[in-house]
PDB file of N, CA and C in Angstrom:
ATOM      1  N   UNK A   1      -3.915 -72.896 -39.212  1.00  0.00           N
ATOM      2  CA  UNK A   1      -4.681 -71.799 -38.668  1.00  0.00           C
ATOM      3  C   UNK A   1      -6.172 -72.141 -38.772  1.00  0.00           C
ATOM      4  N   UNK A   2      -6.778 -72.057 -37.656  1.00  0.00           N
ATOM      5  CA  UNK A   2      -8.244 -72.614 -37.947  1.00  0.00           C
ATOM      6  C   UNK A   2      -9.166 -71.370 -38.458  1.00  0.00           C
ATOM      7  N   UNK A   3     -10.121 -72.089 -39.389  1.00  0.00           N
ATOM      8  CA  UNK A   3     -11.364 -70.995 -40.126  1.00  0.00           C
ATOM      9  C   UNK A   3     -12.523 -71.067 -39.526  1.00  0.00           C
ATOM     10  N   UNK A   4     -13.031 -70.195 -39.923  1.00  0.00           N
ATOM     11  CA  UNK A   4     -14.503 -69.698 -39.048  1.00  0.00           C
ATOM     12  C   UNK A   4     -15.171 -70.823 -39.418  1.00  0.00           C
ATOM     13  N   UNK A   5     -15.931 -71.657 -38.785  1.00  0.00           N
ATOM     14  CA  UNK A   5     -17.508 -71.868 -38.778  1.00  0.00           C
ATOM     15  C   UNK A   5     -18.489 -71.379 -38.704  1.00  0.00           C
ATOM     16  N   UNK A   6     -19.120 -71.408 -40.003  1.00  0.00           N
ATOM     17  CA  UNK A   6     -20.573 -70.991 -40.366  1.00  0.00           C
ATOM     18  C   UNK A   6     -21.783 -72.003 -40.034  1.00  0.00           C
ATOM     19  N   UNK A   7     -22.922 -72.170 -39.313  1.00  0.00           N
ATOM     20  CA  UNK A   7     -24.102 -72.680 -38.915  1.00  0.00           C
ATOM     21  C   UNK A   7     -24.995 -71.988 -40.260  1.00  0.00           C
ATOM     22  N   UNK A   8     -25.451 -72.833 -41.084  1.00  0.00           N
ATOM     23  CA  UNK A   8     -26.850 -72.502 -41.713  1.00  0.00           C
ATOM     24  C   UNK A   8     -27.526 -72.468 -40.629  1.00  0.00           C
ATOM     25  N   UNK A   9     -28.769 -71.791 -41.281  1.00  0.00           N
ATOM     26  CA  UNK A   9     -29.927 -72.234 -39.812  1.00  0.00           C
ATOM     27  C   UNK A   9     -30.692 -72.988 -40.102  1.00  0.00           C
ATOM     28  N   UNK A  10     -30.774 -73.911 -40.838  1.00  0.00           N
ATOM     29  CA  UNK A  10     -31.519 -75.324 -40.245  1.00  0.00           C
ATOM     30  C   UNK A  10     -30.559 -76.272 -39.577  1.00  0.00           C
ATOM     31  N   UNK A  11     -29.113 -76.025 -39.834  1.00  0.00           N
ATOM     32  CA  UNK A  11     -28.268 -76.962 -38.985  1.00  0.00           C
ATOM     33  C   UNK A  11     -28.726 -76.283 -37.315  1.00  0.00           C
ATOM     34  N   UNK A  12     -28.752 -74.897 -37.487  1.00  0.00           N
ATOM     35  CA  UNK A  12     -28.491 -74.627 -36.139  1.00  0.00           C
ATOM     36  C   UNK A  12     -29.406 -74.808 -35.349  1.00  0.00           C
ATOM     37  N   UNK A  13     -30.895 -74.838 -35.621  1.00  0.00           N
ATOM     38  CA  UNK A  13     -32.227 -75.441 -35.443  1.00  0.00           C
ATOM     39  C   UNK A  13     -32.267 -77.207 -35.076  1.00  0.00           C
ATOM     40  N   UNK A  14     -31.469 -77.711 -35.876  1.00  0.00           N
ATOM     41  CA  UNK A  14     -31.201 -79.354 -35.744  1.00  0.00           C
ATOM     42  C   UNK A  14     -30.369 -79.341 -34.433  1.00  0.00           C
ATOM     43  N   UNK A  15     -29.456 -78.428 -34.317  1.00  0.00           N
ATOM     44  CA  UNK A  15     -28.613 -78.352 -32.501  1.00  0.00           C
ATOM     45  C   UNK A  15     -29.932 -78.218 -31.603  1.00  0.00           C
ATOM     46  N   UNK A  16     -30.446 -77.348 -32.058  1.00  0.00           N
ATOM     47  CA  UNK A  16     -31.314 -76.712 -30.706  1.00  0.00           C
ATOM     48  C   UNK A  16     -32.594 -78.013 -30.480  1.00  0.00           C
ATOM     49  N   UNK A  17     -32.598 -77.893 -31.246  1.00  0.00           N
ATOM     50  CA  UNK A  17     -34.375 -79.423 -31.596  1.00  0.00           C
ATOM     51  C   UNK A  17     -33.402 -81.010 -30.393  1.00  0.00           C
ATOM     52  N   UNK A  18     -31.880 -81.135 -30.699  1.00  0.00           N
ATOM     53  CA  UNK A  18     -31.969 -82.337 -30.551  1.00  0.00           C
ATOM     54  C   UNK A  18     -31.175 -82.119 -28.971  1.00  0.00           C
ATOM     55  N   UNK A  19     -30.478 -80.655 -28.701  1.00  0.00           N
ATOM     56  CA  UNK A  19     -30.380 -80.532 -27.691  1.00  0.00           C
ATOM     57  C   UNK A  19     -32.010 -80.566 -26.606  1.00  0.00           C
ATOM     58  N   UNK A  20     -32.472 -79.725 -26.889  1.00  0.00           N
ATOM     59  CA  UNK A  20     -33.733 -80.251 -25.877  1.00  0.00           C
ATOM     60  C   UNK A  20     -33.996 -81.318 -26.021  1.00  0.00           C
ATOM     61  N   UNK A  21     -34.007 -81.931 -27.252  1.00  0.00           N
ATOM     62  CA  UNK A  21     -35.254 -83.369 -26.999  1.00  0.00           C
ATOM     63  C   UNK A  21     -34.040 -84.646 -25.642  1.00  0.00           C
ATOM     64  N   UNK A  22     -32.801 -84.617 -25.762  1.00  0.00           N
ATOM     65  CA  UNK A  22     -31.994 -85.101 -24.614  1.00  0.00           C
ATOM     66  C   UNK A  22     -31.934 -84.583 -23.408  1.00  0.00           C
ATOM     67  N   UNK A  23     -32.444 -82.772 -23.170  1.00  0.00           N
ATOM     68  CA  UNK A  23     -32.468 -82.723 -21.475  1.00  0.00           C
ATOM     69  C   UNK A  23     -33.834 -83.122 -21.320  1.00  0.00           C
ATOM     70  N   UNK A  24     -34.817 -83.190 -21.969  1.00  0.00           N
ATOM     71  CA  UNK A  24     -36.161 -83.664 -21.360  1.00  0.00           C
ATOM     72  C   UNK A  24     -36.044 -84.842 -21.434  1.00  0.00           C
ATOM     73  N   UNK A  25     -35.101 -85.966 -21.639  1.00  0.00           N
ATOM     74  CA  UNK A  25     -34.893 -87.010 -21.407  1.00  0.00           C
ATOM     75  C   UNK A  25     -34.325 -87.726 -20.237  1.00  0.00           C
ATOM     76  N   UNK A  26     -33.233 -86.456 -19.694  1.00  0.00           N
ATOM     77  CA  UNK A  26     -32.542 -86.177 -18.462  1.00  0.00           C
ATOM     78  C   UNK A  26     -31.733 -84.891 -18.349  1.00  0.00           C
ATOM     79  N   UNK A  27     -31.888 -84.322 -17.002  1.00  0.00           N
ATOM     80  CA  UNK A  27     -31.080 -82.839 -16.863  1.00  0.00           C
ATOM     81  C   UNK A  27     -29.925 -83.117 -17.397  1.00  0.00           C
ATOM     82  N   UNK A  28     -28.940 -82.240 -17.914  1.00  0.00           N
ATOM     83  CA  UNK A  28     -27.603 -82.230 -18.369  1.00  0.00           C
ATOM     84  C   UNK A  28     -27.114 -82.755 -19.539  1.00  0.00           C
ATOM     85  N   UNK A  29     -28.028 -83.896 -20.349  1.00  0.00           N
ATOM     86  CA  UNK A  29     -27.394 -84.476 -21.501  1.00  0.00           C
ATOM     87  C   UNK A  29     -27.166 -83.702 -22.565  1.00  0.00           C
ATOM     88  N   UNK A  30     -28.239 -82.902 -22.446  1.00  0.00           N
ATOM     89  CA  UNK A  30     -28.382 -81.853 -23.816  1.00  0.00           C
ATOM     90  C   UNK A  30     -27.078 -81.008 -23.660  1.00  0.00           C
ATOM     91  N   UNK A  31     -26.376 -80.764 -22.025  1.00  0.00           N
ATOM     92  CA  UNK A  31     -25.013 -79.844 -22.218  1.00  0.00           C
ATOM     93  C   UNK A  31     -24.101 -80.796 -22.910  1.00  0.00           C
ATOM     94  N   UNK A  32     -24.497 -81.858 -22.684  1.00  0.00           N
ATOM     95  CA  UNK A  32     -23.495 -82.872 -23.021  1.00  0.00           C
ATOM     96  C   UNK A  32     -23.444 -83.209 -24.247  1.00  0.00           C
ATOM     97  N   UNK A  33     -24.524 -82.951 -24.993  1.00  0.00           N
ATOM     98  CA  UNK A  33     -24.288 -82.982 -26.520  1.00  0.00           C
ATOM     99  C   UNK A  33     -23.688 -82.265 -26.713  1.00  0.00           C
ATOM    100  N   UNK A  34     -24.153 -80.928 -26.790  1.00  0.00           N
ATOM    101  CA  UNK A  34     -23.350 -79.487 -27.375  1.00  0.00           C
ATOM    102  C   UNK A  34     -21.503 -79.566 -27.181  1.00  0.00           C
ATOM    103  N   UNK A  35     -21.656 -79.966 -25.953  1.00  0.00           N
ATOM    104  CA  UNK A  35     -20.092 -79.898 -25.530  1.00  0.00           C
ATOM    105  C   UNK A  35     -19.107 -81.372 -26.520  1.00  0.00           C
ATOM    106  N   UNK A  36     -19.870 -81.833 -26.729  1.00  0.00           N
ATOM    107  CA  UNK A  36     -18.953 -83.261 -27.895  1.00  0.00           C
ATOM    108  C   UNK A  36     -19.448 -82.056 -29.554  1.00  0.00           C
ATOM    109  N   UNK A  37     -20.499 -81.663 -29.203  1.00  0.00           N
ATOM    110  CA  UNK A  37     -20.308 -80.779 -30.516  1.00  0.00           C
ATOM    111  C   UNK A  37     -19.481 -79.895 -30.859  1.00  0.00           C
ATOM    112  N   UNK A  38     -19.128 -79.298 -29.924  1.00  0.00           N
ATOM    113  CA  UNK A  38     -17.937 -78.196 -30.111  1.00  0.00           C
ATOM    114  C   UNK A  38     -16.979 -78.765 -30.240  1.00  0.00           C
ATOM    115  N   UNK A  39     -16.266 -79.894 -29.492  1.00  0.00           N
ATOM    116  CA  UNK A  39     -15.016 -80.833 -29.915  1.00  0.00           C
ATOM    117  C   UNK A  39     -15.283 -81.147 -31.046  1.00  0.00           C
ATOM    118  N   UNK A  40     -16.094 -81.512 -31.962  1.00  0.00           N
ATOM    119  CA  UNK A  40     -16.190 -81.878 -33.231  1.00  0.00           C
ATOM    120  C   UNK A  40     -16.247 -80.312 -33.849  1.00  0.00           C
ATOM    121  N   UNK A  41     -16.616 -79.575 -34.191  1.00  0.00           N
ATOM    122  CA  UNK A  41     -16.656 -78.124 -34.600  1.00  0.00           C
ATOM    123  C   UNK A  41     -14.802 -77.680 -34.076  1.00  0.00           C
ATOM    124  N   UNK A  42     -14.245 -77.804 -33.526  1.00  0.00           N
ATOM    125  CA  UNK A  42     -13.134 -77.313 -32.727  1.00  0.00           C
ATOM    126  C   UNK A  42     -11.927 -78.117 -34.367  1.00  0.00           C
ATOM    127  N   UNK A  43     -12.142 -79.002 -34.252  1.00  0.00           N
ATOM    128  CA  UNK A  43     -11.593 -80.100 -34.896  1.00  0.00           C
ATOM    129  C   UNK A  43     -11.488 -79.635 -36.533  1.00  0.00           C
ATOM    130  N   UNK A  44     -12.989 -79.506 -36.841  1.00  0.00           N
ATOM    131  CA  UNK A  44     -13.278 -79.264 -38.404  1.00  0.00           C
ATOM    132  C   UNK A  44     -12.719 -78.231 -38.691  1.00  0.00           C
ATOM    133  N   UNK A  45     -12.700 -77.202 -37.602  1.00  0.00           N
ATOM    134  CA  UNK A  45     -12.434 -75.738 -37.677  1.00  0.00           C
ATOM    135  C   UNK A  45     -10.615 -76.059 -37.886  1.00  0.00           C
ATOM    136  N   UNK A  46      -9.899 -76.461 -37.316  1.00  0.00           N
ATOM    137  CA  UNK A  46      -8.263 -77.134 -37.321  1.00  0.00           C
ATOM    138  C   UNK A  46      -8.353 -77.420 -38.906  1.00  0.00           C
ATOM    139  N   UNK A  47      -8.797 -78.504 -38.803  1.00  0.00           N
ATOM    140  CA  UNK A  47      -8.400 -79.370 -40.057  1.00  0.00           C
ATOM    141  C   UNK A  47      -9.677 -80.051 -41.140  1.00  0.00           C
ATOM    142  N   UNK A  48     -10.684 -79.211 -41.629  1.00  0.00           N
ATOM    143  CA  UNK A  48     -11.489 -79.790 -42.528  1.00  0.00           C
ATOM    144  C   UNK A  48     -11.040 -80.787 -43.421  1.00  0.00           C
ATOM    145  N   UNK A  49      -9.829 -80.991 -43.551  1.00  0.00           N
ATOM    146  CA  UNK A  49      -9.688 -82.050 -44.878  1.00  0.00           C
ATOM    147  C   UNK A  49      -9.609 -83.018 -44.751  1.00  0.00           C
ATOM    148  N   UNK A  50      -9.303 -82.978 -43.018  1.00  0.00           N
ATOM    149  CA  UNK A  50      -8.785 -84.487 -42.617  1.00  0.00           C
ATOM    150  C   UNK A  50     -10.238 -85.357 -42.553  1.00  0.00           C
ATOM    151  N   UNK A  51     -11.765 -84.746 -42.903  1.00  0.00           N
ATOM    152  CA  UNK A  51     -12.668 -85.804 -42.546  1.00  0.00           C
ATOM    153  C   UNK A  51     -13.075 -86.363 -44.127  1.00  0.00           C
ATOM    154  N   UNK A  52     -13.978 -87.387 -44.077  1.00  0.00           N
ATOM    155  CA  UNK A  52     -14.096 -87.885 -44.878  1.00  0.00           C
ATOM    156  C   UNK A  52     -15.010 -87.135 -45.767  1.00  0.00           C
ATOM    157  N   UNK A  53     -15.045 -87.808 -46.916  1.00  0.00           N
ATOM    158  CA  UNK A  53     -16.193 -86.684 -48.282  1.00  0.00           C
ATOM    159  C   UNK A  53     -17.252 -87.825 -48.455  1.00  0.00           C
ATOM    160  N   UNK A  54     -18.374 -87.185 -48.171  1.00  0.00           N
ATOM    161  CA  UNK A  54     -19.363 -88.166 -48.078  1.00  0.00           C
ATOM    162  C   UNK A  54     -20.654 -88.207 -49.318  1.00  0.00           C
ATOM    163  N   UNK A  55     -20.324 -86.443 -50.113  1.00  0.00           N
ATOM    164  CA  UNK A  55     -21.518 -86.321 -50.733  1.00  0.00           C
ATOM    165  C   UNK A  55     -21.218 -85.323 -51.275  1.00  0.00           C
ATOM    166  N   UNK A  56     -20.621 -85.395 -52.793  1.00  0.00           N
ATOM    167  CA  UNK A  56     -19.521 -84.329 -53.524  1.00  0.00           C
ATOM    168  C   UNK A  56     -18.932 -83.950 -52.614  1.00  0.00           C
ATOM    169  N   UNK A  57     -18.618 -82.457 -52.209  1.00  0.00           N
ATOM    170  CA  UNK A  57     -17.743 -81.695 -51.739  1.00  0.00           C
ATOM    171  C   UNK A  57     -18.126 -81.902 -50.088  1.00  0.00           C
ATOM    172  N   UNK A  58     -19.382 -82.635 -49.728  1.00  0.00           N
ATOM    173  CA  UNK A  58     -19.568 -82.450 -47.934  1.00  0.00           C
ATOM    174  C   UNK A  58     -18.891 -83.467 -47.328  1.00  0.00           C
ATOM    175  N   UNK A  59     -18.324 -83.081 -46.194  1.00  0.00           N
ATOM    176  CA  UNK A  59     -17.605 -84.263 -45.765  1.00  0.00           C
ATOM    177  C   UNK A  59     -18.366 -84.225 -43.954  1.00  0.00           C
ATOM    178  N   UNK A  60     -17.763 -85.305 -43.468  1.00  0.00           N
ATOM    179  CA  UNK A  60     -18.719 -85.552 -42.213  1.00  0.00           C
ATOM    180  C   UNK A  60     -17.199 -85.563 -41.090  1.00  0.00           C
ATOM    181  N   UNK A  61     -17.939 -85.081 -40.013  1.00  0.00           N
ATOM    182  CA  UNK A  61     -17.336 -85.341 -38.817  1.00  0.00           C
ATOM    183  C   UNK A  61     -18.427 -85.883 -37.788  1.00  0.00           C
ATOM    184  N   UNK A  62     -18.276 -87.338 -37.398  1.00  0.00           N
ATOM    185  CA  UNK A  62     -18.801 -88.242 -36.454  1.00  0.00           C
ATOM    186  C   UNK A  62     -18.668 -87.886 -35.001  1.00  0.00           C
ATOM    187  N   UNK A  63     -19.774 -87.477 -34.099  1.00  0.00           N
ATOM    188  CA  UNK A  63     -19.649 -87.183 -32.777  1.00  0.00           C
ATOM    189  C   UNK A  63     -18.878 -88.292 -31.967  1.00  0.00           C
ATOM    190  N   UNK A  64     -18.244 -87.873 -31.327  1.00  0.00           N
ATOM    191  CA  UNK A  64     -17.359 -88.862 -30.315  1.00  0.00           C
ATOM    192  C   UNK A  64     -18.384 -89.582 -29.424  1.00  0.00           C
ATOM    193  N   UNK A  65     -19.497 -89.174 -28.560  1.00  0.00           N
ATOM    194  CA  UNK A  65     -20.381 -89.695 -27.522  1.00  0.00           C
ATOM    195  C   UNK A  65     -21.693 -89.809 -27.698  1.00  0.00           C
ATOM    196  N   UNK A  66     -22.418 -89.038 -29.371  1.00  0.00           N
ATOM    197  CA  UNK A  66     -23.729 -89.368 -29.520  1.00  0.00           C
ATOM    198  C   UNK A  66     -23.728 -89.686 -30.727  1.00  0.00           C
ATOM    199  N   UNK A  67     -24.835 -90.300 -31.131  1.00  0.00           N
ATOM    200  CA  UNK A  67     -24.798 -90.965 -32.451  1.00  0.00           C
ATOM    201  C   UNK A  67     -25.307 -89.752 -33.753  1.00  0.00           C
ATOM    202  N   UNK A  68     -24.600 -88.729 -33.505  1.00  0.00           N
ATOM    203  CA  UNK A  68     -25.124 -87.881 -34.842  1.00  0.00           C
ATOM    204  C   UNK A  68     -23.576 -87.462 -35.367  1.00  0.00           C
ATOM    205  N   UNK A  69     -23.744 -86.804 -36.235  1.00  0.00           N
ATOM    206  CA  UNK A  69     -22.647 -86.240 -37.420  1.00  0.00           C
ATOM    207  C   UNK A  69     -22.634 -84.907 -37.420  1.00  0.00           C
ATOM    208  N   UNK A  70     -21.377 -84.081 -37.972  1.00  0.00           N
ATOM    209  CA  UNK A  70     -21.685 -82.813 -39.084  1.00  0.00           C
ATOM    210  C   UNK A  70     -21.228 -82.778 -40.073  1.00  0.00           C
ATOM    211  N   UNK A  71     -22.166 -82.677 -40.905  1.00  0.00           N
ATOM    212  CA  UNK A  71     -22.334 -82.620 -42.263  1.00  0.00           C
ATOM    213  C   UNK A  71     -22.060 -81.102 -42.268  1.00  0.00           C
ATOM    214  N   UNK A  72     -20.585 -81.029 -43.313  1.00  0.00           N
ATOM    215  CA  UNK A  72     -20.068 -79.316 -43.726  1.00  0.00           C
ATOM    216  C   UNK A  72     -19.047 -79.378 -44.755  1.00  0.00           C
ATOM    217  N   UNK A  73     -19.538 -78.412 -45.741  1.00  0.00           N
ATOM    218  CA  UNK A  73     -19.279 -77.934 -46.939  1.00  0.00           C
ATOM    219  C   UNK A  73     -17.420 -77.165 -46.535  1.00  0.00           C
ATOM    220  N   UNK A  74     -16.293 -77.643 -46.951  1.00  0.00           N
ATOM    221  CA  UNK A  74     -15.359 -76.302 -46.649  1.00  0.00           C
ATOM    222  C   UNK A  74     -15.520 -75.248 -48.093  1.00  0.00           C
ATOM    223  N   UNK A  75     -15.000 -73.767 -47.624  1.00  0.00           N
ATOM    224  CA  UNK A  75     -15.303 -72.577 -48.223  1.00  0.00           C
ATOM    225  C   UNK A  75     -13.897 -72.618 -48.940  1.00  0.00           C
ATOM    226  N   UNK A  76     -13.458 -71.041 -49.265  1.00  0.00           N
ATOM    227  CA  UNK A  76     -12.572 -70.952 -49.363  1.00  0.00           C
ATOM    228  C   UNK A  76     -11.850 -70.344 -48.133  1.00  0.00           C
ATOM    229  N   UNK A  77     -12.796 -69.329 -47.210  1.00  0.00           N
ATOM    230  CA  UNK A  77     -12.232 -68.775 -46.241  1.00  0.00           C
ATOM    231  C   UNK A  77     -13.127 -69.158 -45.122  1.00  0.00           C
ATOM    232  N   UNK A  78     -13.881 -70.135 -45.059  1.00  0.00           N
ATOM    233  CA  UNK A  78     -14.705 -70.953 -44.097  1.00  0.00           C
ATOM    234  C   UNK A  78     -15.064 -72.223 -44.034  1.00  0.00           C
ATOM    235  N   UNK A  79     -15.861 -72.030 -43.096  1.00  0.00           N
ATOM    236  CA  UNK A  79     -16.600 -74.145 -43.246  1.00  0.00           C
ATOM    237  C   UNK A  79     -17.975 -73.663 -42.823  1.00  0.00           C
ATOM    238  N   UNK A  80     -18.660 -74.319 -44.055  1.00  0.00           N
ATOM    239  CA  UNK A  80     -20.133 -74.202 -43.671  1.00  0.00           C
ATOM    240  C   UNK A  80     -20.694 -75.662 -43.243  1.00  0.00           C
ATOM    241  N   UNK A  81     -20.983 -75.438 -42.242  1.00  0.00           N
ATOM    242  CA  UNK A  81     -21.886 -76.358 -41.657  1.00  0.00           C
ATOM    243  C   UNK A  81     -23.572 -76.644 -42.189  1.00  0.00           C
ATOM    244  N   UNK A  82     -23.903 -77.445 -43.063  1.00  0.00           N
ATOM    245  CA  UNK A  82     -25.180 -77.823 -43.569  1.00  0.00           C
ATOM    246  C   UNK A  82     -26.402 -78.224 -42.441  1.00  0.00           C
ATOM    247  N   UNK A  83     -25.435 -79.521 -41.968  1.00  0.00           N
ATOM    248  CA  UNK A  83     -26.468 -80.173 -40.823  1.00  0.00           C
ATOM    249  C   UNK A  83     -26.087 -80.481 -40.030  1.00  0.00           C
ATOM    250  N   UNK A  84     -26.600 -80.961 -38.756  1.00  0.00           N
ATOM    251  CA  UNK A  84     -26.143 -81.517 -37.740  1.00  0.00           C
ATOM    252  C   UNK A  84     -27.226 -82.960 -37.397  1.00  0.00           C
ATOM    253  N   UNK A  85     -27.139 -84.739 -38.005  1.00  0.00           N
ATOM    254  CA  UNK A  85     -28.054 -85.240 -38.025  1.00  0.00           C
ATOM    255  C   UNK A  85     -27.402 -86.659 -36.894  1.00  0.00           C
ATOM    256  N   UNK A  86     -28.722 -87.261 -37.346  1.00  0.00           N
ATOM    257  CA  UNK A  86     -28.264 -88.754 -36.357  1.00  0.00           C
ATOM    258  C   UNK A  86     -28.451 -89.180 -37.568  1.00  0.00           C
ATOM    259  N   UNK A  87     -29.843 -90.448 -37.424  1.00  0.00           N
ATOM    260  CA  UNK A  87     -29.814 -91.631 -38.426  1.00  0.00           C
ATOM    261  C   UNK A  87     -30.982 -91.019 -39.242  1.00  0.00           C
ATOM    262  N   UNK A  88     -31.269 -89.783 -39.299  1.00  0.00           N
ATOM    263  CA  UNK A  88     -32.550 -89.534 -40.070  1.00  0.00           C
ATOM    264  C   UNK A  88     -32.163 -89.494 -41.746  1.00  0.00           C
ATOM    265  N   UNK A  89     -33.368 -89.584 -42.342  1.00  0.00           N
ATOM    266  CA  UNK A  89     -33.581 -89.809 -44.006  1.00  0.00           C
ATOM    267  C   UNK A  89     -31.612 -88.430 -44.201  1.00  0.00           C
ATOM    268  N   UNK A  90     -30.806 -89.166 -45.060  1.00  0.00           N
ATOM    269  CA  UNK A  90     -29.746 -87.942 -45.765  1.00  0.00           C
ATOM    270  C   UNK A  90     -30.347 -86.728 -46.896  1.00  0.00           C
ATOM    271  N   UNK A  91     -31.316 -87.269 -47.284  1.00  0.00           N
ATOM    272  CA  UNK A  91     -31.732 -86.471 -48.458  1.00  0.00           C
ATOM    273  C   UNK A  91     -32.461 -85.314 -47.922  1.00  0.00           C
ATOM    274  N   UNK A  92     -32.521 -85.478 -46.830  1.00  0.00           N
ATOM    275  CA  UNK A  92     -33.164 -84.006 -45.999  1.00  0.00           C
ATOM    276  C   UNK A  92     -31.566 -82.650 -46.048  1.00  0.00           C
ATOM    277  N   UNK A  93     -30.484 -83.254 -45.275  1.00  0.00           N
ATOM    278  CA  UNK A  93     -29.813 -82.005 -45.689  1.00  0.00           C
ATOM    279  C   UNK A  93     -28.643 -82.446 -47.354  1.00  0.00           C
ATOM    280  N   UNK A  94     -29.111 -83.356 -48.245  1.00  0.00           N
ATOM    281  CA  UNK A  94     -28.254 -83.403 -49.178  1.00  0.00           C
ATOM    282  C   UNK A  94     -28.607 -81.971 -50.374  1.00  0.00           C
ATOM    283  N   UNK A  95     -29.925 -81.535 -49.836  1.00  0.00           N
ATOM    284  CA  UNK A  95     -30.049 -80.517 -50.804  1.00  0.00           C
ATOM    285  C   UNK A  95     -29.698 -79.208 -50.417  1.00  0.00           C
ATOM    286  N   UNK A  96     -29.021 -79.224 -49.416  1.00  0.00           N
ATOM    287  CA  UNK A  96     -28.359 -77.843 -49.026  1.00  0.00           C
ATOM    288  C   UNK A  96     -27.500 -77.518 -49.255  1.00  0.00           C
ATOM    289  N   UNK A  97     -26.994 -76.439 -49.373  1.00  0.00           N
ATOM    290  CA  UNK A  97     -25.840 -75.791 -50.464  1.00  0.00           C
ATOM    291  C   UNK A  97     -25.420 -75.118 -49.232  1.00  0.00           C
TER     292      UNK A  97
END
């Protein structure tokens, strides 16, 4: 049975920041992120356990078509989503709870 996903809001700020910075790169990519994001969110939401643990309890799910991750905490009755990053510094969302 899949569980809710929770967005902190600096993850959800990291969607929005890296969705624009790809349509001002070209029309449509930025849908095209979001939409491999939700297949990855779709997924975590199924089965959080199946991804790997990357940093105590956070484990990552790897975008299928762009080079970023989500970084998310599972709950007991959710999945919190920390970050949403590419290759930037980890210690930016390792301090999020």
């Amino acid at each position: 049975m899949p569980v809710p996903v929770r967005f902190r809001p600096e993850a959800r700020a990291e969607v929005a920041e890296t969705r624009r910075w790809y349509d001002q790169r070209q029309a449509g990519v930025g849908q095209a992120f979001t939409a491999d994001l939700a297949k990855a969110i779709h997924s975590i939401s199924e089965r959080p356990s199946q991804f790997t643990r990357v940093h105590g309890d956070v484990r990552r799910a790897v975008l299928a078509r762009f080079p970023y991750a989500v970084y998310f905490r599972p709950a007991e009755t959710e999945v919190i989503v920390l970050a949403v990053h590419g290759r930037q510094d980890p210690a930016r969302w390792q301090r999020r709870k």
